[in-house]
C-alpha atoms as a PDB file:
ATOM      1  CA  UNK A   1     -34.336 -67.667 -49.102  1.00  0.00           C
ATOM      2  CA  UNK A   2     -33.938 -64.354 -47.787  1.00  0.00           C
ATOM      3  CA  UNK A   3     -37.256 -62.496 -46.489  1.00  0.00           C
ATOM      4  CA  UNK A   4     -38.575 -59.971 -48.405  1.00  0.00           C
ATOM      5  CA  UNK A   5     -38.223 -56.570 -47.326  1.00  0.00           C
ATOM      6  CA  UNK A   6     -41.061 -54.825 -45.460  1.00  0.00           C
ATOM      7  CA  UNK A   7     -42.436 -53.004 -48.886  1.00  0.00           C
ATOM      8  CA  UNK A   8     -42.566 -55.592 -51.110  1.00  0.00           C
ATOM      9  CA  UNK A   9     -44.927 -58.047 -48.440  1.00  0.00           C
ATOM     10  CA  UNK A  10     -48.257 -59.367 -50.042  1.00  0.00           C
ATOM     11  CA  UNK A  11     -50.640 -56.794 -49.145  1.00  0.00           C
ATOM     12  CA  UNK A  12     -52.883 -58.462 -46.344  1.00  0.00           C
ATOM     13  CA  UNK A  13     -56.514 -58.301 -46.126  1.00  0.00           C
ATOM     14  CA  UNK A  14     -57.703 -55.566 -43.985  1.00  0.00           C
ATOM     15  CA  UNK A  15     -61.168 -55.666 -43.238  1.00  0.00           C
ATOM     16  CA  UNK A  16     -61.555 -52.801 -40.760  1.00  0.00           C
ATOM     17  CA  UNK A  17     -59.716 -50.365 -42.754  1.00  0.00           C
ATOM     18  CA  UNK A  18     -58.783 -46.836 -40.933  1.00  0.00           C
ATOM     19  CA  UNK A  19     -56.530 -43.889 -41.174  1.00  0.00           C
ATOM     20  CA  UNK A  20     -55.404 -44.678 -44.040  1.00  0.00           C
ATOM     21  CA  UNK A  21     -55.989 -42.369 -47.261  1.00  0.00           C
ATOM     22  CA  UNK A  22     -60.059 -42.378 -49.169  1.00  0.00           C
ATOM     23  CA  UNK A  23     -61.105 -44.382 -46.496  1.00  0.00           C
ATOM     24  CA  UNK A  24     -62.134 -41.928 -43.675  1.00  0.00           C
ATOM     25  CA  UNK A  25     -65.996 -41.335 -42.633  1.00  0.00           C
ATOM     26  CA  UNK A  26     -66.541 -44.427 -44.596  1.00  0.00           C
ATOM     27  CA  UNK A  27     -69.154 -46.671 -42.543  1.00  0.00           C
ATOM     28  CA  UNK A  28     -68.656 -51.062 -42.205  1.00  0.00           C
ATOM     29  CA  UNK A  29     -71.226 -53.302 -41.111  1.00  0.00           C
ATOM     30  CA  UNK A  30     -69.582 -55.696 -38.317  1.00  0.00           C
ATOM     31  CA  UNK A  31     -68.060 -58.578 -40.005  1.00  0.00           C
ATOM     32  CA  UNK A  32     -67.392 -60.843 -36.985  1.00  0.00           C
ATOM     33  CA  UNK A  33     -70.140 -62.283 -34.653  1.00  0.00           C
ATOM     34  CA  UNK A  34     -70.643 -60.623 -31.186  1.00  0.00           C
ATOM     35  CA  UNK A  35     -71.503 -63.732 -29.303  1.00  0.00           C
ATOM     36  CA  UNK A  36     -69.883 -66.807 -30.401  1.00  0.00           C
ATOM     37  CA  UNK A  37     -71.316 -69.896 -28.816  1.00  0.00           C
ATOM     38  CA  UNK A  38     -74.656 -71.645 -29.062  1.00  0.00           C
ATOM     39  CA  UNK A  39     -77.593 -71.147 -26.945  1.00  0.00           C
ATOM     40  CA  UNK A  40     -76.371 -72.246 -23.429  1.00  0.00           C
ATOM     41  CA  UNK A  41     -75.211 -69.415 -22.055  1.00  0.00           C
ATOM     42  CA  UNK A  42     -73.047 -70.329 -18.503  1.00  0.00           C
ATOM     43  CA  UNK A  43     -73.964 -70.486 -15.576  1.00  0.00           C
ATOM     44  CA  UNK A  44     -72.831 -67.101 -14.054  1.00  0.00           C
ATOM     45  CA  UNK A  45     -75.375 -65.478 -16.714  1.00  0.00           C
ATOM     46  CA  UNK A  46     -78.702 -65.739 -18.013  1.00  0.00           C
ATOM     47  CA  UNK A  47     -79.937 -66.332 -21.458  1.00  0.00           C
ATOM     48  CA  UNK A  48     -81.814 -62.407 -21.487  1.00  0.00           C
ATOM     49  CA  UNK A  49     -78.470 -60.839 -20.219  1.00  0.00           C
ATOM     50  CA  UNK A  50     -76.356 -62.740 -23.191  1.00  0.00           C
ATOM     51  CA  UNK A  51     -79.328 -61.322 -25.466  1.00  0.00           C
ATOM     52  CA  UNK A  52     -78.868 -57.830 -23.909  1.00  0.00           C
ATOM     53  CA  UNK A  53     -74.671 -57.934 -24.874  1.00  0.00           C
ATOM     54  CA  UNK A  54     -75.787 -59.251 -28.019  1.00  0.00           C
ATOM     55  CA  UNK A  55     -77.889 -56.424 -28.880  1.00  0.00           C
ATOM     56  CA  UNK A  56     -76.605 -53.829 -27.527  1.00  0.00           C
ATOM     57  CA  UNK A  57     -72.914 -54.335 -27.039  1.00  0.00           C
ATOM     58  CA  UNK A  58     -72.733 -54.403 -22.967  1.00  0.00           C
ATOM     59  CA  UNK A  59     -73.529 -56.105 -19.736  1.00  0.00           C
ATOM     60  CA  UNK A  60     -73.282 -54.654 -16.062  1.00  0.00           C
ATOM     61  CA  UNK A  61     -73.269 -57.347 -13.255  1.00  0.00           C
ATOM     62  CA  UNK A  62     -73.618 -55.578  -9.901  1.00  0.00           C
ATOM     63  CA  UNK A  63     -71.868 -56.821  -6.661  1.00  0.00           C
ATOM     64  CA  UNK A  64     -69.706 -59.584  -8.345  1.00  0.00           C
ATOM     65  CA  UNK A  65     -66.781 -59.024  -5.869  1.00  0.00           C
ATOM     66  CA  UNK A  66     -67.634 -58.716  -2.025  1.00  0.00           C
ATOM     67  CA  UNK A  67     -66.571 -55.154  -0.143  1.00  0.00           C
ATOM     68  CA  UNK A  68     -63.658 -57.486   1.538  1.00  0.00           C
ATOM     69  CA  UNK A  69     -62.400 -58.115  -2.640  1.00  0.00           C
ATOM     70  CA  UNK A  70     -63.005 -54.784  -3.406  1.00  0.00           C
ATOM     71  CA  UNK A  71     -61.062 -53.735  -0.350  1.00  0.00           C
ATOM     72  CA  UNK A  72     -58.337 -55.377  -1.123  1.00  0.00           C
ATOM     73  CA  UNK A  73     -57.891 -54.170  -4.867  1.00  0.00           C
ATOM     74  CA  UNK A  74     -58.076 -50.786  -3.804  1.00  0.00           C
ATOM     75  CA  UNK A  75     -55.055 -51.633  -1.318  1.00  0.00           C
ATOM     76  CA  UNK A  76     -53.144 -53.398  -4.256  1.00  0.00           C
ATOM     77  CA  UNK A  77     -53.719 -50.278  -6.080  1.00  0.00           C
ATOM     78  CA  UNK A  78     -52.309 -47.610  -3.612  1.00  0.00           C
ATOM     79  CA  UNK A  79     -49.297 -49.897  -3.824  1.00  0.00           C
ATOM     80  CA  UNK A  80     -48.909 -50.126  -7.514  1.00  0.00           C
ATOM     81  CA  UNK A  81     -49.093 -46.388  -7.675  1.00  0.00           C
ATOM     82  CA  UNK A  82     -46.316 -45.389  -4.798  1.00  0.00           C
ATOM     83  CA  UNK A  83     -44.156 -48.273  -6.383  1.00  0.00           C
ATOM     84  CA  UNK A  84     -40.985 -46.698  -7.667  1.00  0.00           C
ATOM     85  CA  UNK A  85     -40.172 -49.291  -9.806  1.00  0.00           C
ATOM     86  CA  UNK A  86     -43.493 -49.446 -11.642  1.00  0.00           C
ATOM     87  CA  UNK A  87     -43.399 -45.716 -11.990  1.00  0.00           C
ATOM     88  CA  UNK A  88     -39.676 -45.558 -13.336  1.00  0.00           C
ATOM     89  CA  UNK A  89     -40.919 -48.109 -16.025  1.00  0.00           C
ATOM     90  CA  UNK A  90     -42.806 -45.934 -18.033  1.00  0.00           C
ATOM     91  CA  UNK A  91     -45.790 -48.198 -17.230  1.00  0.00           C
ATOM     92  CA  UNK A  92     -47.722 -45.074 -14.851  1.00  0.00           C
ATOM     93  CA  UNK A  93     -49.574 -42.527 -17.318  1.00  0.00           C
ATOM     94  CA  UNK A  94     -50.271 -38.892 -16.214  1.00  0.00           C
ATOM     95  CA  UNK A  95     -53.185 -36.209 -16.576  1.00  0.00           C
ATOM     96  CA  UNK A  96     -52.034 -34.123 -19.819  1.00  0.00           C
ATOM     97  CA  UNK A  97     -51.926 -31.204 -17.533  1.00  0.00           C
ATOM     98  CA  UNK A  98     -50.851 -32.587 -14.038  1.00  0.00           C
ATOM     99  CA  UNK A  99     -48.801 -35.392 -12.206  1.00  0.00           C
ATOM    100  CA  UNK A 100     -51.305 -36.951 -10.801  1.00  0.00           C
ATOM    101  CA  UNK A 101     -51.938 -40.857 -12.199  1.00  0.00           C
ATOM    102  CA  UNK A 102     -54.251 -41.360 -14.789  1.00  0.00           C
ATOM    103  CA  UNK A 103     -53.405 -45.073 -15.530  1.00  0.00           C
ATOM    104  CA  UNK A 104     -51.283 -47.941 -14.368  1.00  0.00           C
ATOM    105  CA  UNK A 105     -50.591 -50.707 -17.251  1.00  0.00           C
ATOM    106  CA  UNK A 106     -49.730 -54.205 -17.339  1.00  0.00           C
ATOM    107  CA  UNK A 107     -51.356 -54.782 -13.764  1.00  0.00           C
ATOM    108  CA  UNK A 108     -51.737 -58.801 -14.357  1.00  0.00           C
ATOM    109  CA  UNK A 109     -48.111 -58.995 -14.447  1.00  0.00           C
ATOM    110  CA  UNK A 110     -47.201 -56.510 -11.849  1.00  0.00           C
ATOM    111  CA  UNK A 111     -49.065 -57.902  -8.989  1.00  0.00           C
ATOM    112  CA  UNK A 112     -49.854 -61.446  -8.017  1.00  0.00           C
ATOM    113  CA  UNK A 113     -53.427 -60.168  -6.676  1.00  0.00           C
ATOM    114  CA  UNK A 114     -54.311 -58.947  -9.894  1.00  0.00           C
ATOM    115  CA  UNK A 115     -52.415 -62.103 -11.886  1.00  0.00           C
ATOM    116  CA  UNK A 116     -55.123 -63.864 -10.248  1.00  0.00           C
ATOM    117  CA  UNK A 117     -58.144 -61.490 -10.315  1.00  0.00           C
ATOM    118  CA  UNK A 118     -57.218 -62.049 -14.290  1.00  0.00           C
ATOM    119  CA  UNK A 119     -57.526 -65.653 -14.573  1.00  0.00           C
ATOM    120  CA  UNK A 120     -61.069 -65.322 -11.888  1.00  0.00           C
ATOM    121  CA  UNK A 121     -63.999 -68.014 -13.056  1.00  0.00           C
ATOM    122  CA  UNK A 122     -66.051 -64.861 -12.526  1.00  0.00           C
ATOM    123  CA  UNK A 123     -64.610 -63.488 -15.641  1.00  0.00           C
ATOM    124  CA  UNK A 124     -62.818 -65.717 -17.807  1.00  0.00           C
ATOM    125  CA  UNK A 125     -65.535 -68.182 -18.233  1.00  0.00           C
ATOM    126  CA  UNK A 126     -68.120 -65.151 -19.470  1.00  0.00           C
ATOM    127  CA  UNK A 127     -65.440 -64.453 -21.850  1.00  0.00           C
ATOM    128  CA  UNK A 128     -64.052 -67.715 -23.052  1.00  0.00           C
ATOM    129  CA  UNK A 129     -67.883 -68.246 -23.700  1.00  0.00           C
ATOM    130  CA  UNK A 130     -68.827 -64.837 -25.411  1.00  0.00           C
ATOM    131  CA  UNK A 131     -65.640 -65.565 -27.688  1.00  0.00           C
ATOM    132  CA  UNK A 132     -65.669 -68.926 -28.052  1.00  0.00           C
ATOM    133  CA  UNK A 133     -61.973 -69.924 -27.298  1.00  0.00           C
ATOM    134  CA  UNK A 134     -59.409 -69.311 -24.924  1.00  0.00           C
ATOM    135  CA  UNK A 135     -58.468 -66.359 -24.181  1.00  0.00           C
ATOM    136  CA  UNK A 136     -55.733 -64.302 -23.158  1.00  0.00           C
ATOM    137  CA  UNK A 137     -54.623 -60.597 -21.632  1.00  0.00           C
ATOM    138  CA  UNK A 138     -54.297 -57.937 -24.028  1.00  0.00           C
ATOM    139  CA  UNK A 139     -54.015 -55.254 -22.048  1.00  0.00           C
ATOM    140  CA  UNK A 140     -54.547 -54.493 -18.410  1.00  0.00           C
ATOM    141  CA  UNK A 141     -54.266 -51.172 -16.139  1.00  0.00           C
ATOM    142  CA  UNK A 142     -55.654 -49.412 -13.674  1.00  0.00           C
ATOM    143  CA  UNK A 143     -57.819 -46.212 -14.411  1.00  0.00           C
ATOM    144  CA  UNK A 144     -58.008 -43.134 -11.562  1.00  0.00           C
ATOM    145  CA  UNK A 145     -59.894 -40.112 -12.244  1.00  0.00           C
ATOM    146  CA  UNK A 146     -59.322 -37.635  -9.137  1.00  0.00           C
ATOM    147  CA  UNK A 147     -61.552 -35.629  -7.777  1.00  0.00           C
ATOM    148  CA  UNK A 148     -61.499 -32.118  -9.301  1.00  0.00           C
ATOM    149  CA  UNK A 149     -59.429 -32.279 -12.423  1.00  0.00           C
ATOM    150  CA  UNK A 150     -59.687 -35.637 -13.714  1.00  0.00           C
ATOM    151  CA  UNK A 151     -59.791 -35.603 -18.119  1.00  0.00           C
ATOM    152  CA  UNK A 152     -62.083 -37.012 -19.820  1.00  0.00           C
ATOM    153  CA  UNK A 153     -61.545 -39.526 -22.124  1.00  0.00           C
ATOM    154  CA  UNK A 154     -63.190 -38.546 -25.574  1.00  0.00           C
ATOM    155  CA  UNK A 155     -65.796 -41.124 -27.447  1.00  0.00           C
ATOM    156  CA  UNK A 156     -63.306 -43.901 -29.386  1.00  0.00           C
ATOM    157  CA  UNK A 157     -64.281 -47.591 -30.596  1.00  0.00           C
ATOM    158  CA  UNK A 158     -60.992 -49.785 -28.400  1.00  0.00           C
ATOM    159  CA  UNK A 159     -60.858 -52.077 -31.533  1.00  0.00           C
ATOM    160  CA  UNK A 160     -60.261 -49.175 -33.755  1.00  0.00           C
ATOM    161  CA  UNK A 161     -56.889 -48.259 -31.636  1.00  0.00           C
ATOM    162  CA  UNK A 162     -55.996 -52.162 -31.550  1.00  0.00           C
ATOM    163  CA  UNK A 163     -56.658 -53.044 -35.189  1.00  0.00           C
ATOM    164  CA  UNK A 164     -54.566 -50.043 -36.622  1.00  0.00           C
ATOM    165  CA  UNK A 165     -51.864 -49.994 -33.801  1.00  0.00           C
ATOM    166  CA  UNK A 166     -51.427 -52.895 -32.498  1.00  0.00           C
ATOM    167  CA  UNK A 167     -52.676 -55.416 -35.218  1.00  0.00           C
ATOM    168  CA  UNK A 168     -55.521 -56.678 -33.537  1.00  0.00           C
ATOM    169  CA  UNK A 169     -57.287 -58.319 -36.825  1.00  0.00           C
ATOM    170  CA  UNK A 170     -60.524 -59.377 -35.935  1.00  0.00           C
ATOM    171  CA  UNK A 171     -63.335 -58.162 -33.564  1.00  0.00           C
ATOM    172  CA  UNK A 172     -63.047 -61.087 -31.180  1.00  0.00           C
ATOM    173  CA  UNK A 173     -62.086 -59.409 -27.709  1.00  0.00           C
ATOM    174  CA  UNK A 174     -63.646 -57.795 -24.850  1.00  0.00           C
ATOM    175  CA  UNK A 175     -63.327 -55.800 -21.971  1.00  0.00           C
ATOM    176  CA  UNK A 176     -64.377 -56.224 -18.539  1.00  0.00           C
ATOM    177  CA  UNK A 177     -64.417 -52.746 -16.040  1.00  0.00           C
ATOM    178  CA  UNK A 178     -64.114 -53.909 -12.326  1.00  0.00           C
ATOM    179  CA  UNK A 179     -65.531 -50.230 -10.299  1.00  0.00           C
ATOM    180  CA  UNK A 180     -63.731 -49.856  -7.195  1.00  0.00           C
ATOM    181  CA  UNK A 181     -65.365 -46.784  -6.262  1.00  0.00           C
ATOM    182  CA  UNK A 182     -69.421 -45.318  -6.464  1.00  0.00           C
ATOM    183  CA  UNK A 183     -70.118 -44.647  -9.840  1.00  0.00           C
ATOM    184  CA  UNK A 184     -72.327 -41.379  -9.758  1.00  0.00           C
ATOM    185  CA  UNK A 185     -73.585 -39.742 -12.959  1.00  0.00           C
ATOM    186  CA  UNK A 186     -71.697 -36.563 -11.778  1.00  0.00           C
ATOM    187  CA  UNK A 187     -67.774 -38.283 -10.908  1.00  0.00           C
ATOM    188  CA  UNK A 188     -66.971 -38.958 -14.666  1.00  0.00           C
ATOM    189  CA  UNK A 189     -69.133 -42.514 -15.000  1.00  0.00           C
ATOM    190  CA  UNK A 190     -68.252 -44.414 -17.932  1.00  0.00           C
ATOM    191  CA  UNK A 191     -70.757 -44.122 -20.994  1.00  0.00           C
ATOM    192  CA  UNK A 192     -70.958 -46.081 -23.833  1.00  0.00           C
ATOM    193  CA  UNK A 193     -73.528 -46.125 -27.205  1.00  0.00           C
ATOM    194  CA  UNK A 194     -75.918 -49.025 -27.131  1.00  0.00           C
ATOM    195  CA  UNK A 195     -75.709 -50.649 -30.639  1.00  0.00           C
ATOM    196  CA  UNK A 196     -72.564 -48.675 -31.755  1.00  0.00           C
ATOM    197  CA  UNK A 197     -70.553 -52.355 -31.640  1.00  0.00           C
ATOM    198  CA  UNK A 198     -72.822 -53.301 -35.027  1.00  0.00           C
ATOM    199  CA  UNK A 199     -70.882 -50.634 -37.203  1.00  0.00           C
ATOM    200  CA  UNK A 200     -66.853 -49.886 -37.656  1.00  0.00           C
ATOM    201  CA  UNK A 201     -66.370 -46.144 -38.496  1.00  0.00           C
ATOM    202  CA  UNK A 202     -63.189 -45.516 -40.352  1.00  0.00           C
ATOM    203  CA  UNK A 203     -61.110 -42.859 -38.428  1.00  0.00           C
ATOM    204  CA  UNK A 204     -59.469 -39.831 -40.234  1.00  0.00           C
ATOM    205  CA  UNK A 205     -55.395 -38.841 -39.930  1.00  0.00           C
ATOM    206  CA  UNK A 206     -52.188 -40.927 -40.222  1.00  0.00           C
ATOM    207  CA  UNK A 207     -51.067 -42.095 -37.319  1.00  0.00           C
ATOM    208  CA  UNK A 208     -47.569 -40.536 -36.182  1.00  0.00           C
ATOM    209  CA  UNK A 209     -44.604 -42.719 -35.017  1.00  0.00           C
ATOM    210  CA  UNK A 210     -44.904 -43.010 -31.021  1.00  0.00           C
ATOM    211  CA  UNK A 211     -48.543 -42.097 -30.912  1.00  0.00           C
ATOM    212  CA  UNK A 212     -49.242 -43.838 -27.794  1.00  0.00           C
ATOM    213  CA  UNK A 213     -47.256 -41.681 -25.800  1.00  0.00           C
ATOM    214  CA  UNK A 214     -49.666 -38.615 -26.120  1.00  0.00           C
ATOM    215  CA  UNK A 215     -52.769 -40.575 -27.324  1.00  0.00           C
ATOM    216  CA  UNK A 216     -52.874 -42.900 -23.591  1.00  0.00           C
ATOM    217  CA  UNK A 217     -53.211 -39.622 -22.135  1.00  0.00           C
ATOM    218  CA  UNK A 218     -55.554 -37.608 -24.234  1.00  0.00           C
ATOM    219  CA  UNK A 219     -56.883 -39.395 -27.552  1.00  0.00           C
ATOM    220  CA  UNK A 220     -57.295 -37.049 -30.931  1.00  0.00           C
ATOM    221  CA  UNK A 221     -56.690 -39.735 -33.149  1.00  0.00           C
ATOM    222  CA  UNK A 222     -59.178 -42.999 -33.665  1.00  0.00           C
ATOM    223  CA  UNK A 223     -62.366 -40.722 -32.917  1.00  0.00           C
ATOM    224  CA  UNK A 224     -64.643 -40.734 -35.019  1.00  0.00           C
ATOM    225  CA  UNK A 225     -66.791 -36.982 -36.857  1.00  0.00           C
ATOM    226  CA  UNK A 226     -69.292 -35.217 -34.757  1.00  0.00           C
ATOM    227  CA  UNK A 227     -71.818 -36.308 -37.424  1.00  0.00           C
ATOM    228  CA  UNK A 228     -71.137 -39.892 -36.857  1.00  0.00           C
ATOM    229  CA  UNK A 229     -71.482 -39.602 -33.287  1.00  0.00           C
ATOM    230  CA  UNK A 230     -74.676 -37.931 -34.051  1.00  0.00           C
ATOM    231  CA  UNK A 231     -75.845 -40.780 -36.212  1.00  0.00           C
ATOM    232  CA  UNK A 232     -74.920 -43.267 -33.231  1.00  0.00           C
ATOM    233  CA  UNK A 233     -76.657 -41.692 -30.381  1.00  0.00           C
ATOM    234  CA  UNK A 234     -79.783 -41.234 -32.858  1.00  0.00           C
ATOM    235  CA  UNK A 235     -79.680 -45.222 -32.720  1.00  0.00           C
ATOM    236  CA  UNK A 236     -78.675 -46.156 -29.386  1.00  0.00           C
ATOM    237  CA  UNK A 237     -79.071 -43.241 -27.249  1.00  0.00           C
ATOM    238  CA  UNK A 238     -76.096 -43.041 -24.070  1.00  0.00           C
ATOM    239  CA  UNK A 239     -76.138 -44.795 -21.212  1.00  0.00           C
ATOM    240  CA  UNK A 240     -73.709 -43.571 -18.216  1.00  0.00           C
ATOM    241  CA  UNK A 241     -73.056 -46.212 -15.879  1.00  0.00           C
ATOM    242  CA  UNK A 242     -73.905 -45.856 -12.852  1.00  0.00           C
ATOM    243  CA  UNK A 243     -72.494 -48.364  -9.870  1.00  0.00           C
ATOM    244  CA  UNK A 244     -71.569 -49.615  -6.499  1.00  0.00           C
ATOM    245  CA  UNK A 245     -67.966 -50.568  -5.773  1.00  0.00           C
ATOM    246  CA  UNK A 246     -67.460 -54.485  -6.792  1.00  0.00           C
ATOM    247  CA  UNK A 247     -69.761 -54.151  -9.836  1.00  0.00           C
ATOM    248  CA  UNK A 248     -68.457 -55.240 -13.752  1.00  0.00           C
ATOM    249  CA  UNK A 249     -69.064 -53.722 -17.292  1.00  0.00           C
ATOM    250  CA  UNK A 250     -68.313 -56.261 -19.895  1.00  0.00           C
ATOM    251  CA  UNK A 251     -68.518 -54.468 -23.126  1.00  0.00           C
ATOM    252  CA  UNK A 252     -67.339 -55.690 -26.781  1.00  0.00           C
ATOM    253  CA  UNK A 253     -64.115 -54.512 -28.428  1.00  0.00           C
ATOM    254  CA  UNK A 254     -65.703 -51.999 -31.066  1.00  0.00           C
ATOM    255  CA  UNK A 255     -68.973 -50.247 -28.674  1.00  0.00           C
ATOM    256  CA  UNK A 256     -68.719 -46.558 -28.840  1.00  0.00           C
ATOM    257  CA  UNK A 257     -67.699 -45.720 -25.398  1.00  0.00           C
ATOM    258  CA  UNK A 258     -65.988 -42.548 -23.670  1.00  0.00           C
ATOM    259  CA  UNK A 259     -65.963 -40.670 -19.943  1.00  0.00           C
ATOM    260  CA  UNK A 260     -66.634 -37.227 -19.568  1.00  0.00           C
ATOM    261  CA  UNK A 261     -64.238 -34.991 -17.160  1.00  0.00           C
ATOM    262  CA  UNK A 262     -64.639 -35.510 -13.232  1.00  0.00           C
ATOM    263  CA  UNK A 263     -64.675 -31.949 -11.466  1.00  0.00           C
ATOM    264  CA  UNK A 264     -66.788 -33.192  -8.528  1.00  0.00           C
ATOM    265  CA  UNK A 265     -64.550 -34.312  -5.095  1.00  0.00           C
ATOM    266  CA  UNK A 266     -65.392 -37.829  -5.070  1.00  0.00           C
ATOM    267  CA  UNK A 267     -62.692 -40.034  -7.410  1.00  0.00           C
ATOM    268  CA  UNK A 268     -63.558 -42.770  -9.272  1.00  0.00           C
ATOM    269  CA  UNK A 269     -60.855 -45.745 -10.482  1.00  0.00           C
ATOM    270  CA  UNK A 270     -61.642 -48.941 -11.759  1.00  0.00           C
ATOM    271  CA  UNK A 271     -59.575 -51.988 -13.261  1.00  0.00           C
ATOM    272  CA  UNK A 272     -59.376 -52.857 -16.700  1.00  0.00           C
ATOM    273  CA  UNK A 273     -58.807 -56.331 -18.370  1.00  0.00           C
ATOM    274  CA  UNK A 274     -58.976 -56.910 -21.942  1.00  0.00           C
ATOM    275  CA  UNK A 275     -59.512 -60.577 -23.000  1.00  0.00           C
ATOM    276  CA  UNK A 276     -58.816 -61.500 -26.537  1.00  0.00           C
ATOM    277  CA  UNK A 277     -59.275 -65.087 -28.388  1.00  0.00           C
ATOM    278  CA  UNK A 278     -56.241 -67.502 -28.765  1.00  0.00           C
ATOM    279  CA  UNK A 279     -56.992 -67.313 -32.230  1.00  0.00           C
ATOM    280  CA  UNK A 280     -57.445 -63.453 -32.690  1.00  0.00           C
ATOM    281  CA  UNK A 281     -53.670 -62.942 -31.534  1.00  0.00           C
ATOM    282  CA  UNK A 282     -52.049 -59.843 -33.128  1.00  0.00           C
ATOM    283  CA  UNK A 283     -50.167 -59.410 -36.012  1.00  0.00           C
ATOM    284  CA  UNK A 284     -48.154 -56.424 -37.414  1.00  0.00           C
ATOM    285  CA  UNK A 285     -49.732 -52.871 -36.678  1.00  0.00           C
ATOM    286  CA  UNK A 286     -52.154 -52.162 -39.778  1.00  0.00           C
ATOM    287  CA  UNK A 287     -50.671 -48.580 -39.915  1.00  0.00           C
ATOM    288  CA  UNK A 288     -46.828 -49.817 -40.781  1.00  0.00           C
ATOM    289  CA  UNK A 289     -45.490 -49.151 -37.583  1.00  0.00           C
ATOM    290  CA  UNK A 290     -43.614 -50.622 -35.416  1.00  0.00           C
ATOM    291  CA  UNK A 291     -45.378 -52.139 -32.369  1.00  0.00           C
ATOM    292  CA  UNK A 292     -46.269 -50.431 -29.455  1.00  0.00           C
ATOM    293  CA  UNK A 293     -44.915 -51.420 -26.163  1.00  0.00           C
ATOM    294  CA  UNK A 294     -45.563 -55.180 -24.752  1.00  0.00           C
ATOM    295  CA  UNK A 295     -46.965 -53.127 -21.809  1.00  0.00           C
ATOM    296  CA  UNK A 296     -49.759 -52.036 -24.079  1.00  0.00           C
ATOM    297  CA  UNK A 297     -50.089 -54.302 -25.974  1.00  0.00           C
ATOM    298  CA  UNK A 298     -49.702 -58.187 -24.961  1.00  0.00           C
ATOM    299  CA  UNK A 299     -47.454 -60.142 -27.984  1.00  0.00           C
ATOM    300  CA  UNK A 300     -44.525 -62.430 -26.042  1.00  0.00           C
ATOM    301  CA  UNK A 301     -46.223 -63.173 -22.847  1.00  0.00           C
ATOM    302  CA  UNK A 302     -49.129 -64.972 -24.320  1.00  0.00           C
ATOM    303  CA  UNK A 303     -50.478 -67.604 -22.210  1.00  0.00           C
ATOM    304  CA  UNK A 304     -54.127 -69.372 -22.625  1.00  0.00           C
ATOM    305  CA  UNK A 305     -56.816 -68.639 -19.461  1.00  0.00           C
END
């Protein structure tokens, strides 16, 4: 039997519908749970700290990796960035207005340190348990925000990018911020909006063939009306985070979250894993597009931590 073609495919079911036309500003209570085991939370974590993510959407563990781990990752990451390979890939993003690095993807495959840090106890056990399955890498990088004239990156739900983009279809992944460097309110610290993760804001515009390759450098699409970032913060308030070097954020797929410009001296980078359940793998892009790049978005080299 020959397939059919791409138009005439059953519809699917899209729960978290976005960019797409009479949906936009429209406002979806969370259909997936936020924590999905029992009441034994492990043993890296307390019960009140799996309440806290539950509630409101986040986590920060200070000092989970010593000064000599931290050392080293910011030693693997000077190397990642002067590769030539890696930055002939197409894998290195730069500042919209400069040539200085503003993110390094696919780091778990691009470095055996990293490979490693990946599959860490520390962090795939918090997340096999907050998701209830294994889990895998769906995207990795490196962040760096210079001193001076690093961007911002402007307020955006992750799962909102993921569902439309890349397919993700459920709200079963996380992401876990690794801060190599002092967080300081005034260096561009990452904020996010406590209880934002409870609500899925449908995002206005159609998304244009090859977005990634000006959204990974400054987002317009995917963010949601002043208004609705209004409503949030009205809720939740904002926290910055604020951090020593070796410290994590774990935050849920769909919290509110953005970084404001850094125009102090001090830089700030952290790495980035996002863990997704075995059973939340992606499908095709829910905006009829093709797929962006495996380096963005993890669909052949799937492998269980």
């Amino acid at each position: 039997m020959k397939p059919l073609p791409k138009s005439q495919h059953p519809a699917r079911n899209d729960l978290y519908p976005s960019r797409k036309w009479g949906v936009a500003g429209q406002v979806r209570l969370r259909k997936d749970p936020v924590i999905y085991e029992g009441s034994n939370a492990p043993p890296s974590l307390e019960l009140t700290q799996m309440d806290t993510y539950k509630k409101q959407g986040f986590i920060v563990l200070d000092d989970l990796f010593s000064e000599q781990e931290v050392h080293l990752f910011k030693s693997e990451l000077d190397a990642l960035k002067q590769s030539k390979s890696i930055c002939k890939s197409g894998e290195v993003i730069t500042e919209p207005d400069s040539n200085e690095v503003r993110s390094v993807f696919r780091i778990h495959e691009n470095s055996r340190l990293f490979s490693k840090l990946s599959r860490d106890k520390r962090l795939s056990s918090i997340a096999r348990y907050i998701l209830g399955d294994k889990v895998y890498i769906h995207q990795s990088r490196a962040n760096y925000k210079p001193g001076f004239r690093g961007k911002d990156f402007y307020w955006h739900s992750d799962f909102e990018t993921w569902h439309v983009e890349d397919g993700m279809p459920r709200m079963r992944a996380l992401s876990v911020s690794i801060t190599l460097t002092e967080n300081h309110h005034y260096n561009g610290p990452l904020m996010l909006i406590p209880k934002s993760h409870h609500h899925f804001i449908a995002c206005d515009g159609e998304t244009p063939k090859g977005h990634y390759l000006r959204s990974l450098k400054k987002q317009e699409l995917g963010v949601p009306s002043d208004n609705h970032l209004r409503a949030l913060v009205s809720r939740g308030g904002i926290s910055a985070i604020t951090s020593k070097p070796g410290s994590i954020v774990m935050f849920d797929c769909n919290v509110m979250h953005g970084s404001s410009s850094n125009i102090s001296p001090y830089p700030r980078s952290n790495l980035f894993f996002v863990f997704n359940a075995l059973s939340n793998k992606v499908e095709d892009p829910f905006c009829n597009l093709p797929p962006r790049p495996e380096y963005i978005c993890t669909r052949r080299a799937i492998s269980g931590i």
